[in-house]
N, C-alpha and C. Protein backbone atom coordinates (compact mmCIF):
# COMPACT_ATOMS: atom_id res chain seq x y z
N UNK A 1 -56.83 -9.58 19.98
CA UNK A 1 -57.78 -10.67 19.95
C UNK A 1 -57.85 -11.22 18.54
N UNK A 2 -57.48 -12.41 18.73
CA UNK A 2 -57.43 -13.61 17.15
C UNK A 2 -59.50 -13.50 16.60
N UNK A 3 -59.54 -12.91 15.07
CA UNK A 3 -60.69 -12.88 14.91
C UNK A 3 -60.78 -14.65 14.59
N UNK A 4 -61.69 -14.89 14.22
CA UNK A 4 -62.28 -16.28 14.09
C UNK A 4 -62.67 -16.37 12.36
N UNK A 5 -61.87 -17.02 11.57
CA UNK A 5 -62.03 -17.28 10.39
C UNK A 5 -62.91 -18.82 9.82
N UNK A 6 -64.15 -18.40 9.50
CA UNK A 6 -64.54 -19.95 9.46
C UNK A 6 -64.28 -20.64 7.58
N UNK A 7 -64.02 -21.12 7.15
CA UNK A 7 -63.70 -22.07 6.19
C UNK A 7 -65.27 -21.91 5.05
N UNK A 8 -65.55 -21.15 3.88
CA UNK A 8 -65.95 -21.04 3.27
C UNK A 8 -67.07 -22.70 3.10
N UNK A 9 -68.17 -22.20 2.90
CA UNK A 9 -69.20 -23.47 2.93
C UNK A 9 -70.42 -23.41 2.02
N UNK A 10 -70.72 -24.15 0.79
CA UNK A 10 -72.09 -24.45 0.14
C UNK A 10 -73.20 -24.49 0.78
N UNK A 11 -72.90 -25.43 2.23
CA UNK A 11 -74.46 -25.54 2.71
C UNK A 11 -74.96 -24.23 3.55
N UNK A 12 -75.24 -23.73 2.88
CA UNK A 12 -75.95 -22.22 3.77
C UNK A 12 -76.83 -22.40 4.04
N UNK A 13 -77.71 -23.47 3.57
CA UNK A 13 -79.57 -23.14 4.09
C UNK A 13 -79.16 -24.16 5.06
N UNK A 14 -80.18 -24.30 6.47
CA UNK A 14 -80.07 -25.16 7.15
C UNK A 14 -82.14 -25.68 7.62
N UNK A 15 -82.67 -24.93 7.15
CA UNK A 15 -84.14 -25.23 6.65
C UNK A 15 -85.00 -24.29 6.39
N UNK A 16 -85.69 -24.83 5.57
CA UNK A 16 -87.14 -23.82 4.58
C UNK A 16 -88.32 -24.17 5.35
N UNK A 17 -89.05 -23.32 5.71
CA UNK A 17 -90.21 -23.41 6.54
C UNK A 17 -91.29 -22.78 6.42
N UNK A 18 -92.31 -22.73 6.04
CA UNK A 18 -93.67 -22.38 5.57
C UNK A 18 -95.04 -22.72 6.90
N UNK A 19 -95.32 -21.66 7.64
CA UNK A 19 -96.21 -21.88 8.48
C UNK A 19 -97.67 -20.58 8.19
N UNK A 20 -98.70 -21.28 8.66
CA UNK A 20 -99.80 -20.46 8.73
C UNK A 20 -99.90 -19.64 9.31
N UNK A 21 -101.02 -18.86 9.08
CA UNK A 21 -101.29 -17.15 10.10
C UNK A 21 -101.64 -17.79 11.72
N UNK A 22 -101.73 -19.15 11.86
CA UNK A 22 -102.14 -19.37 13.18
C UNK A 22 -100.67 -19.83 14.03
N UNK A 23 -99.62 -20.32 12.94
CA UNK A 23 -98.13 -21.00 13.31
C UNK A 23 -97.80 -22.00 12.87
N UNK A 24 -98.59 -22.61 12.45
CA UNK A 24 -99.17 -24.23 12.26
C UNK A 24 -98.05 -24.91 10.96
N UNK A 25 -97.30 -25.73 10.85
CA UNK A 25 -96.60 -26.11 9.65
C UNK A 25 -97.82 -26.33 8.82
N UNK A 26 -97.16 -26.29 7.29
CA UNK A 26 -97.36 -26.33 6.23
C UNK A 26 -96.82 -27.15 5.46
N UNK A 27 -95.30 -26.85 5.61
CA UNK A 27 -94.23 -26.99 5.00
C UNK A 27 -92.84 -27.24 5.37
N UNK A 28 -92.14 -28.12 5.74
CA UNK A 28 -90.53 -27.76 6.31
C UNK A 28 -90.16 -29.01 5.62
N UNK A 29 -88.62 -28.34 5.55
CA UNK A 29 -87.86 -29.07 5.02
C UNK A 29 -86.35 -28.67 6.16
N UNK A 30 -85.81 -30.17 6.55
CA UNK A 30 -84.89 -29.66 7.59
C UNK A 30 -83.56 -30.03 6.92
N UNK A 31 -82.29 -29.65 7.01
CA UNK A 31 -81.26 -29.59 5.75
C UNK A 31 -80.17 -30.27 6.72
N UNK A 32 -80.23 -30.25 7.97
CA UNK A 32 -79.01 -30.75 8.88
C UNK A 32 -79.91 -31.73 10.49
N UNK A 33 -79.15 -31.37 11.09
CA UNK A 33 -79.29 -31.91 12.38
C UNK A 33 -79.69 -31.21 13.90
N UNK A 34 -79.55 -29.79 13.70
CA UNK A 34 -79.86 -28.52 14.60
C UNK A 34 -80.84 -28.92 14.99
N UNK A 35 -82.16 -29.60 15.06
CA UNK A 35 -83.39 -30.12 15.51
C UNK A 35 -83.37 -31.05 14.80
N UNK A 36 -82.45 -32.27 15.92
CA UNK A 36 -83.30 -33.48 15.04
C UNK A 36 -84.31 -34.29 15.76
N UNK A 37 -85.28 -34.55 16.55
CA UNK A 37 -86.44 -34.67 16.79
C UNK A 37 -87.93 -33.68 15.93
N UNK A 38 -89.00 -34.33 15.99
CA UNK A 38 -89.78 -33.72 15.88
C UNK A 38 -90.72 -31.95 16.65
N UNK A 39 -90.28 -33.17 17.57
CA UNK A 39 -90.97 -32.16 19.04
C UNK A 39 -90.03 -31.13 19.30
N UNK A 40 -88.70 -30.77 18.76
CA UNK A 40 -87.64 -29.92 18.49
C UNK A 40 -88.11 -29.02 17.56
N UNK A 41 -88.22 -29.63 16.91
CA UNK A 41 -88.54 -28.49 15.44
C UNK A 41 -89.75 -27.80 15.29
N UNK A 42 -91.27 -28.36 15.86
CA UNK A 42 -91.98 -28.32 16.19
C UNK A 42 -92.01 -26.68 17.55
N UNK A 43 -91.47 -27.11 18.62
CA UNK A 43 -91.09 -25.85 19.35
C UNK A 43 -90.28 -24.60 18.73
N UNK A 44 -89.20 -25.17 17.96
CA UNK A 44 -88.31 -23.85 17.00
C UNK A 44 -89.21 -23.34 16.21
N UNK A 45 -90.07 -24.13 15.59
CA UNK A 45 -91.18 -23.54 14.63
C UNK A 45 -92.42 -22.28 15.14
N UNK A 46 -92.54 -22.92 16.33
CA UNK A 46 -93.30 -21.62 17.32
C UNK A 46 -92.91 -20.84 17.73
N UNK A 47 -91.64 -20.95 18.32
CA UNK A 47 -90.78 -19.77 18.94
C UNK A 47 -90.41 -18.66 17.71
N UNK A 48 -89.55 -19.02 16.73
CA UNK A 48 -89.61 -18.03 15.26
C UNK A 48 -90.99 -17.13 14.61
N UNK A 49 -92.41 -18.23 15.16
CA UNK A 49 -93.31 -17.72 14.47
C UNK A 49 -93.77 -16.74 15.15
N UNK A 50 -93.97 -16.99 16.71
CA UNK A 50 -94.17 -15.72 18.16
C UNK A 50 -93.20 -14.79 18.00
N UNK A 51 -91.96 -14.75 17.68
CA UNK A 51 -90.68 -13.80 17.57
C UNK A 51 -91.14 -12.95 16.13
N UNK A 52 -91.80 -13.52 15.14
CA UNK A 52 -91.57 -12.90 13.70
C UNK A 52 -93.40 -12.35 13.44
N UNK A 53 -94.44 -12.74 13.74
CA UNK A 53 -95.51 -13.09 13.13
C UNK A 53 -95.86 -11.13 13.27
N UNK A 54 -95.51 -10.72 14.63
CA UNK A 54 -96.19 -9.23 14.60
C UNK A 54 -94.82 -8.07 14.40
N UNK A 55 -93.96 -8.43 13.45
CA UNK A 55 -92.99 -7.34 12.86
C UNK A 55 -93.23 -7.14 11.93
N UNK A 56 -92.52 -5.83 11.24
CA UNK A 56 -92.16 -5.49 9.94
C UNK A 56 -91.42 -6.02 9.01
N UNK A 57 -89.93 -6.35 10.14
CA UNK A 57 -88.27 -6.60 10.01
C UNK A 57 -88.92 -8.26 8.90
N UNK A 58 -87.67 -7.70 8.12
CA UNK A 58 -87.51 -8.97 7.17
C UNK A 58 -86.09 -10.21 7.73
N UNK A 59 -85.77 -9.97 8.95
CA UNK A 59 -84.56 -10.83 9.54
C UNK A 59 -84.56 -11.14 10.96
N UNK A 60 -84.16 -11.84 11.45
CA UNK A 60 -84.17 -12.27 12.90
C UNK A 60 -83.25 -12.74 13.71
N UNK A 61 -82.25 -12.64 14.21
CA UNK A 61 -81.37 -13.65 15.18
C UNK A 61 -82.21 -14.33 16.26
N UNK A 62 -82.02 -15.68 15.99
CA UNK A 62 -82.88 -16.59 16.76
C UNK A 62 -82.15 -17.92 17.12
N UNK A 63 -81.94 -17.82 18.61
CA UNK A 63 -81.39 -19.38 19.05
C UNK A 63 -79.94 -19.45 18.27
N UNK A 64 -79.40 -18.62 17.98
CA UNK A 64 -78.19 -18.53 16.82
C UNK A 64 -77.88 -18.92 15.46
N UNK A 65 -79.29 -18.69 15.15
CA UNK A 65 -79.34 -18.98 13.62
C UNK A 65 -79.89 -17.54 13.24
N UNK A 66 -80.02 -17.32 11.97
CA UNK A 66 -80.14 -16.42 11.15
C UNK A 66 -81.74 -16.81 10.30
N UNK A 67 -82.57 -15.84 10.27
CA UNK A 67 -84.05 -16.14 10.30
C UNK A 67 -84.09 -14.89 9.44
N UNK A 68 -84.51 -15.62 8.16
CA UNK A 68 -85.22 -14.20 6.84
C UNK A 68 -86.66 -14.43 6.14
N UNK A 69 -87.82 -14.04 6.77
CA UNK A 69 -89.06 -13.97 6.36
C UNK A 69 -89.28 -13.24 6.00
N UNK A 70 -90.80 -13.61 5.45
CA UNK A 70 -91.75 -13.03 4.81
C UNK A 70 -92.86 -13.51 4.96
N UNK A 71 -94.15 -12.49 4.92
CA UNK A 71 -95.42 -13.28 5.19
C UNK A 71 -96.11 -12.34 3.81
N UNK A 72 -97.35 -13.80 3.24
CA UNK A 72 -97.74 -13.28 2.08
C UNK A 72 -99.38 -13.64 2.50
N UNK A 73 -100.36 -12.69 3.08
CA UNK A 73 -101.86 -13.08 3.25
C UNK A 73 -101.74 -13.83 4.71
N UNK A 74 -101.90 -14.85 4.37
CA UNK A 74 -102.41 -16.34 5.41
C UNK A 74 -101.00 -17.69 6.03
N UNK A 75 -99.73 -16.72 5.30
CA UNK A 75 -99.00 -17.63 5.56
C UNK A 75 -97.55 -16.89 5.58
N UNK A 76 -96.49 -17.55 6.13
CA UNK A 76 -95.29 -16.83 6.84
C UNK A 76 -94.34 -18.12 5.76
N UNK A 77 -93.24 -17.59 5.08
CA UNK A 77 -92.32 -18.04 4.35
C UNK A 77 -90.76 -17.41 5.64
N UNK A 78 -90.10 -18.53 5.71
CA UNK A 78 -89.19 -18.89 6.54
C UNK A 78 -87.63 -19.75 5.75
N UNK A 79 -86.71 -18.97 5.74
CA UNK A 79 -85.25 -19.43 5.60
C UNK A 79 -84.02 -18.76 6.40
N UNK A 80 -83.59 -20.45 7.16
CA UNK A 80 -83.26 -20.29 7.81
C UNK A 80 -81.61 -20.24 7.77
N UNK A 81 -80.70 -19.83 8.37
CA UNK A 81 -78.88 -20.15 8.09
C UNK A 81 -78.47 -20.45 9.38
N UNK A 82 -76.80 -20.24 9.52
CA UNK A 82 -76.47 -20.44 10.43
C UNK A 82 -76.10 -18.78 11.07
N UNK A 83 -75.86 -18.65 12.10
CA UNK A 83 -75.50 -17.41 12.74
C UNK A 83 -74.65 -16.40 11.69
N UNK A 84 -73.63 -17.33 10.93
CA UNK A 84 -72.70 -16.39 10.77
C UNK A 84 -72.91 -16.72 8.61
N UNK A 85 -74.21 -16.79 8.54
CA UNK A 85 -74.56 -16.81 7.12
C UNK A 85 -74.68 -15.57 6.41
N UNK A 86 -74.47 -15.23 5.04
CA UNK A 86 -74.80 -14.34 4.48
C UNK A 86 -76.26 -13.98 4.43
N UNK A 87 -76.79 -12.88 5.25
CA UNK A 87 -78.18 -12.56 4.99
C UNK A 87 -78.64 -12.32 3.69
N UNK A 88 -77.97 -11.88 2.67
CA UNK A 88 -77.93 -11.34 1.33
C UNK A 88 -78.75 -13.19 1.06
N UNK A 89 -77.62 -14.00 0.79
CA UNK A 89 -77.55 -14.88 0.26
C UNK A 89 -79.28 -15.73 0.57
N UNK A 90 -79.26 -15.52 2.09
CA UNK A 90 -80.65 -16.43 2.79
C UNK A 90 -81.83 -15.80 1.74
N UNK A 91 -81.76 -14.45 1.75
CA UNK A 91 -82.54 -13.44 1.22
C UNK A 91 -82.96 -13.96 -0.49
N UNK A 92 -81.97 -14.15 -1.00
CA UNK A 92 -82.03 -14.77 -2.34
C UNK A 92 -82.95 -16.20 -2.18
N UNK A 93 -82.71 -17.02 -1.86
CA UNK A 93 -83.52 -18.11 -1.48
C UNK A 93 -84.95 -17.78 -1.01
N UNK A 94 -85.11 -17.15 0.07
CA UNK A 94 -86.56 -16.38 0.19
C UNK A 94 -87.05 -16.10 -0.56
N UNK A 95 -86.53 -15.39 -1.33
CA UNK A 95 -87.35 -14.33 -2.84
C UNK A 95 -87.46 -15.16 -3.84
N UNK A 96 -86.38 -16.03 -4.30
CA UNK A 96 -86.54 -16.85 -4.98
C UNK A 96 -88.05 -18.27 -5.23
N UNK A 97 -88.12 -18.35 -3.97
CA UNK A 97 -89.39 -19.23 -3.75
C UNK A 97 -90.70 -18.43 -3.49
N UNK A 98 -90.28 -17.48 -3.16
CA UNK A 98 -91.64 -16.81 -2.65
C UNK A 98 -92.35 -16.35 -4.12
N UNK A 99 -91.04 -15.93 -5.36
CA UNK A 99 -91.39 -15.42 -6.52
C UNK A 99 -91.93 -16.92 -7.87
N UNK A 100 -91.20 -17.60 -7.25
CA UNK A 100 -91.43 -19.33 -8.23
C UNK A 100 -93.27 -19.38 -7.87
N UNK A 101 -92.99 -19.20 -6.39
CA UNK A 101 -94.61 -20.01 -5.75
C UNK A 101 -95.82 -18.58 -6.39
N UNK A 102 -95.32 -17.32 -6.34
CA UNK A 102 -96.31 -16.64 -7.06
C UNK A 102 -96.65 -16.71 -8.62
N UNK A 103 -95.46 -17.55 -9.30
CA UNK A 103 -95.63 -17.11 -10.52
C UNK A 103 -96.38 -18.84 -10.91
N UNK A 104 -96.07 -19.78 -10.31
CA UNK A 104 -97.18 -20.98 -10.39
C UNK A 104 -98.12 -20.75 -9.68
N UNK A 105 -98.89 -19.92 -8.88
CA UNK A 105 -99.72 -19.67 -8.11
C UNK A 105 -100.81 -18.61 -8.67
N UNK A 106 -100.18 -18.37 -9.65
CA UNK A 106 -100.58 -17.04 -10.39
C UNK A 106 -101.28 -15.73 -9.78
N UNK A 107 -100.08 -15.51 -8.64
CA UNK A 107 -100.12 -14.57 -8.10
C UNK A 107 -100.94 -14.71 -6.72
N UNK A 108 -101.41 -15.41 -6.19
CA UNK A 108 -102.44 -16.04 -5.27
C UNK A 108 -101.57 -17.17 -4.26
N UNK A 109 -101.11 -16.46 -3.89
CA UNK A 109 -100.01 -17.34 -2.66
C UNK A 109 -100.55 -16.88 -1.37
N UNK A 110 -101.46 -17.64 -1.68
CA UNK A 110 -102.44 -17.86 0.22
C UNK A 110 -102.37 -19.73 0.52
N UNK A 111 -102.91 -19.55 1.53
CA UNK A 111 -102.97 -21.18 2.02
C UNK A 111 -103.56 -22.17 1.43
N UNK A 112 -105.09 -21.98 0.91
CA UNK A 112 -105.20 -22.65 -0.01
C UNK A 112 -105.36 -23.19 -1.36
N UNK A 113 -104.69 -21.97 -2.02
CA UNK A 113 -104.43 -22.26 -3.57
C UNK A 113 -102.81 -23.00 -3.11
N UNK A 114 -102.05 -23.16 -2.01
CA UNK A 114 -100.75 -23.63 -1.71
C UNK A 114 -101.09 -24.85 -1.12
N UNK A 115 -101.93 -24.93 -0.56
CA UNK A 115 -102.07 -26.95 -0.35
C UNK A 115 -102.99 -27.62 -1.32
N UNK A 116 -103.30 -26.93 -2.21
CA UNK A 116 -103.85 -27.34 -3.32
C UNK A 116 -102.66 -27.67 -4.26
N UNK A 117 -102.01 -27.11 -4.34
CA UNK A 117 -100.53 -27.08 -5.38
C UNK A 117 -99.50 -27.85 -4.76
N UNK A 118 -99.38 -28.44 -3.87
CA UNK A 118 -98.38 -28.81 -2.74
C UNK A 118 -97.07 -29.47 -3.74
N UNK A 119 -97.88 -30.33 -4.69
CA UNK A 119 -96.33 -31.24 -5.46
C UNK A 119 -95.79 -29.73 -6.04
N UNK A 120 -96.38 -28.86 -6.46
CA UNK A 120 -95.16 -27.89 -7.28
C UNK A 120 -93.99 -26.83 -6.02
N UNK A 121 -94.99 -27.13 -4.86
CA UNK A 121 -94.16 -26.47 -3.85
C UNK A 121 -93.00 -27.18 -3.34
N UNK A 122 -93.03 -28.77 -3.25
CA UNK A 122 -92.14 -29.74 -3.46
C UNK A 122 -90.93 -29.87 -4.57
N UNK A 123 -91.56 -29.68 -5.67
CA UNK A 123 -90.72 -29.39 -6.59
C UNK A 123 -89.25 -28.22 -6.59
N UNK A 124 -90.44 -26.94 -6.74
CA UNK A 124 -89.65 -26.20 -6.07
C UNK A 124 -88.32 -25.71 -4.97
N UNK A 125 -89.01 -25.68 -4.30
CA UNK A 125 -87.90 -26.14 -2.83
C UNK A 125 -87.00 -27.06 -3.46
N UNK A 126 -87.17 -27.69 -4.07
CA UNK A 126 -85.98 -29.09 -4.50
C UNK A 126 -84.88 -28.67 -5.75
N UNK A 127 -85.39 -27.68 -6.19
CA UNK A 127 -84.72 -26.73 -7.59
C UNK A 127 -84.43 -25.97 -6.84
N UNK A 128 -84.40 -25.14 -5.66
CA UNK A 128 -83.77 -24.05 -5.25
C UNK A 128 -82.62 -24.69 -4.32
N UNK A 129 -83.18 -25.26 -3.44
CA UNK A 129 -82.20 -26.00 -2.54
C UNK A 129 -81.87 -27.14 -2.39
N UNK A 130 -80.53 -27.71 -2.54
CA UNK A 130 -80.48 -29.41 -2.12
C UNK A 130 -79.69 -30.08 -1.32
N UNK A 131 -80.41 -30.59 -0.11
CA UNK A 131 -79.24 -30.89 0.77
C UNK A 131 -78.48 -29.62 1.61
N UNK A 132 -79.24 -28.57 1.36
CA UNK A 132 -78.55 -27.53 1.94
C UNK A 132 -77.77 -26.61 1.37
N UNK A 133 -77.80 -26.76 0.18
CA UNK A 133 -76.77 -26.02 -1.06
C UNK A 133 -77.45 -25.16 -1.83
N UNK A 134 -77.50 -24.16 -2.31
CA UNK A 134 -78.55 -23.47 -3.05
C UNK A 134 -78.02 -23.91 -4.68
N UNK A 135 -78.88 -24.36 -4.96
CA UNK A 135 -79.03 -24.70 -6.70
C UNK A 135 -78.99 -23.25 -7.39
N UNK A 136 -80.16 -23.00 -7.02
CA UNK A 136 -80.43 -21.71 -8.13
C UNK A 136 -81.18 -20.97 -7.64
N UNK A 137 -81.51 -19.35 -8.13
CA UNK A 137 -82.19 -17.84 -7.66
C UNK A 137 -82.63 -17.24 -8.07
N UNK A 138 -83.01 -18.41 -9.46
CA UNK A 138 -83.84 -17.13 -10.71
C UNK A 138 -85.17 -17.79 -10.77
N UNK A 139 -86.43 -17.15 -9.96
CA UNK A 139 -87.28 -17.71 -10.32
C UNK A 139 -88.10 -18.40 -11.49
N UNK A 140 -87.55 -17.38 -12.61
CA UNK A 140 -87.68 -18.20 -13.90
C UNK A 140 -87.32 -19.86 -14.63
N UNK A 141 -86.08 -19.91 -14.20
CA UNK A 141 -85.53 -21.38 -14.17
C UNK A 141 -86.09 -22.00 -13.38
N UNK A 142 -87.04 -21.99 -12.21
CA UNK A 142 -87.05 -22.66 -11.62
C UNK A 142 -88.52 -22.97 -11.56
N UNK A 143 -89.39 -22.21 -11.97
CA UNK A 143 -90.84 -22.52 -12.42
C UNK A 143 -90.30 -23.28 -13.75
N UNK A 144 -89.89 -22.87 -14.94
CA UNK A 144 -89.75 -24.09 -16.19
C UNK A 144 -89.43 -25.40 -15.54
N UNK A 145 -88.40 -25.30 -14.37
CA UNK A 145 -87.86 -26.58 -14.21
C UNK A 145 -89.26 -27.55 -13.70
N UNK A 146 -89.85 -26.56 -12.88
CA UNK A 146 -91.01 -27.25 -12.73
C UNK A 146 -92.24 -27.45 -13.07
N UNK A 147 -92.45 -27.13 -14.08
CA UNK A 147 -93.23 -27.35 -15.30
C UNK A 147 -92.64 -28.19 -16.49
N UNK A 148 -91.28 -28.22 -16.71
CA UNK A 148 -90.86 -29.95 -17.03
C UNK A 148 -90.82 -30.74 -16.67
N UNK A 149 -90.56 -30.62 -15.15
CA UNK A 149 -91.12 -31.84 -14.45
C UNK A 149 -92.31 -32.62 -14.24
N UNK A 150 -93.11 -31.63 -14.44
CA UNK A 150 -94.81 -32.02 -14.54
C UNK A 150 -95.14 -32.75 -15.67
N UNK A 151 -94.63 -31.72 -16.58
CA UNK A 151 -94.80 -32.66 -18.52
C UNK A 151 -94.33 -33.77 -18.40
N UNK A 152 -93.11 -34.25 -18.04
CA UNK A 152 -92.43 -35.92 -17.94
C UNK A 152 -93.28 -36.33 -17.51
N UNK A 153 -93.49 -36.23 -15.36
CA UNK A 153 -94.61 -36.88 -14.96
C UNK A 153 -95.78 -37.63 -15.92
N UNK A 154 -96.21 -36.21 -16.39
CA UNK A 154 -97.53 -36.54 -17.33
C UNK A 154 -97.42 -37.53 -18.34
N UNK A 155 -96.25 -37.33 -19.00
CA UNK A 155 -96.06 -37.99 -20.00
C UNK A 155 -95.85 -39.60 -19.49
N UNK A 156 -95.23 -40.01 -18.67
CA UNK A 156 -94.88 -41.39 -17.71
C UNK A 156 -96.03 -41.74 -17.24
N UNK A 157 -96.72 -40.98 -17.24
CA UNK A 157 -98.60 -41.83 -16.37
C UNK A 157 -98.96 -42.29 -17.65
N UNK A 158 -99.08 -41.60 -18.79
CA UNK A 158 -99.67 -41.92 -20.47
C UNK A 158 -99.07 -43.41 -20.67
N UNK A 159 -98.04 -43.41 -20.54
CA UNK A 159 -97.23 -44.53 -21.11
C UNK A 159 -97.15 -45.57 -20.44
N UNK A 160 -97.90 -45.60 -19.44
CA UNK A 160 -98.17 -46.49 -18.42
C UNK A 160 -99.37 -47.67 -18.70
């Protein structure tokens, strides 16, 4: 039997998803086309959260994607791949944001010190992942990045 060799690929994330202790979005960001309706993503978003909300397990096979959470208090952190993704890799991305959003959060990564903060969670997500490609995994770089981004901002409203 011919194994199946697939062609080495950047875009590993295929979406970042942030839902409440009730299921409820927060947060998504969708990286491809696998749900492209609302009312699609919307149902994938419930089905992952009913499948994940009462485990331990930090991983999931779901619908044939590859599902690596975490829940911190009041809210469930979600990255998603394709079936045949490096879990390692999804895993890095997880930790990576989950560790950016605690260290601008100052340690308080519940729901609403996080919709209170929403542009740095924007930010974020946008320094880790783009288009589906992972940028970067060091939470350190990626809180400065977004805390330079804020200073410009700031500085561009002044000068206004």
């Amino acid at each position: 039997m011919e194994a199946l060799i697939l062609e080495p690929s950047l875009y590993t994330v295929k979406a970042v998803i942030i839902l409440d202790n009730d299921g409820d979005r927060l947060f998504v960001k969708y990286y491809d086309d696998t749900y492209p309706s609302a009312k699609e993503q919307k149902a994938f978003e419930k089905n992952i959260f009913n499948k994940t909300h009462r485990t331990d397990s930090e991983i999931a096979l779901l619908e044939g994607l590859t599902v690596v959470y975490k829940s911190s208090i009041d809210l469930y952190f979600y990255v998603i791949g394709s079936s045949h993704e490096n879990e390692l890799m999804l895993t890095a991305v997880l930790n990576c944001l989950f560790d950016s959003l605690s260290q601008m959060l100052r340690k308080n990564v519940e729901k609403r010190a996080l919709l209170e903060n929403m542009e740095g969670l924007f930010l974020a997500v946008d320094e880790i992942v783009d288009g589906g490609v992972v940028l970067e995994s060091d939470p350190q770089q990626v809180v400065h990045r977004v805390l330079q981004s804020a200073k410009e901002q700031i500085k561009w409203s002044l000068l206004r």
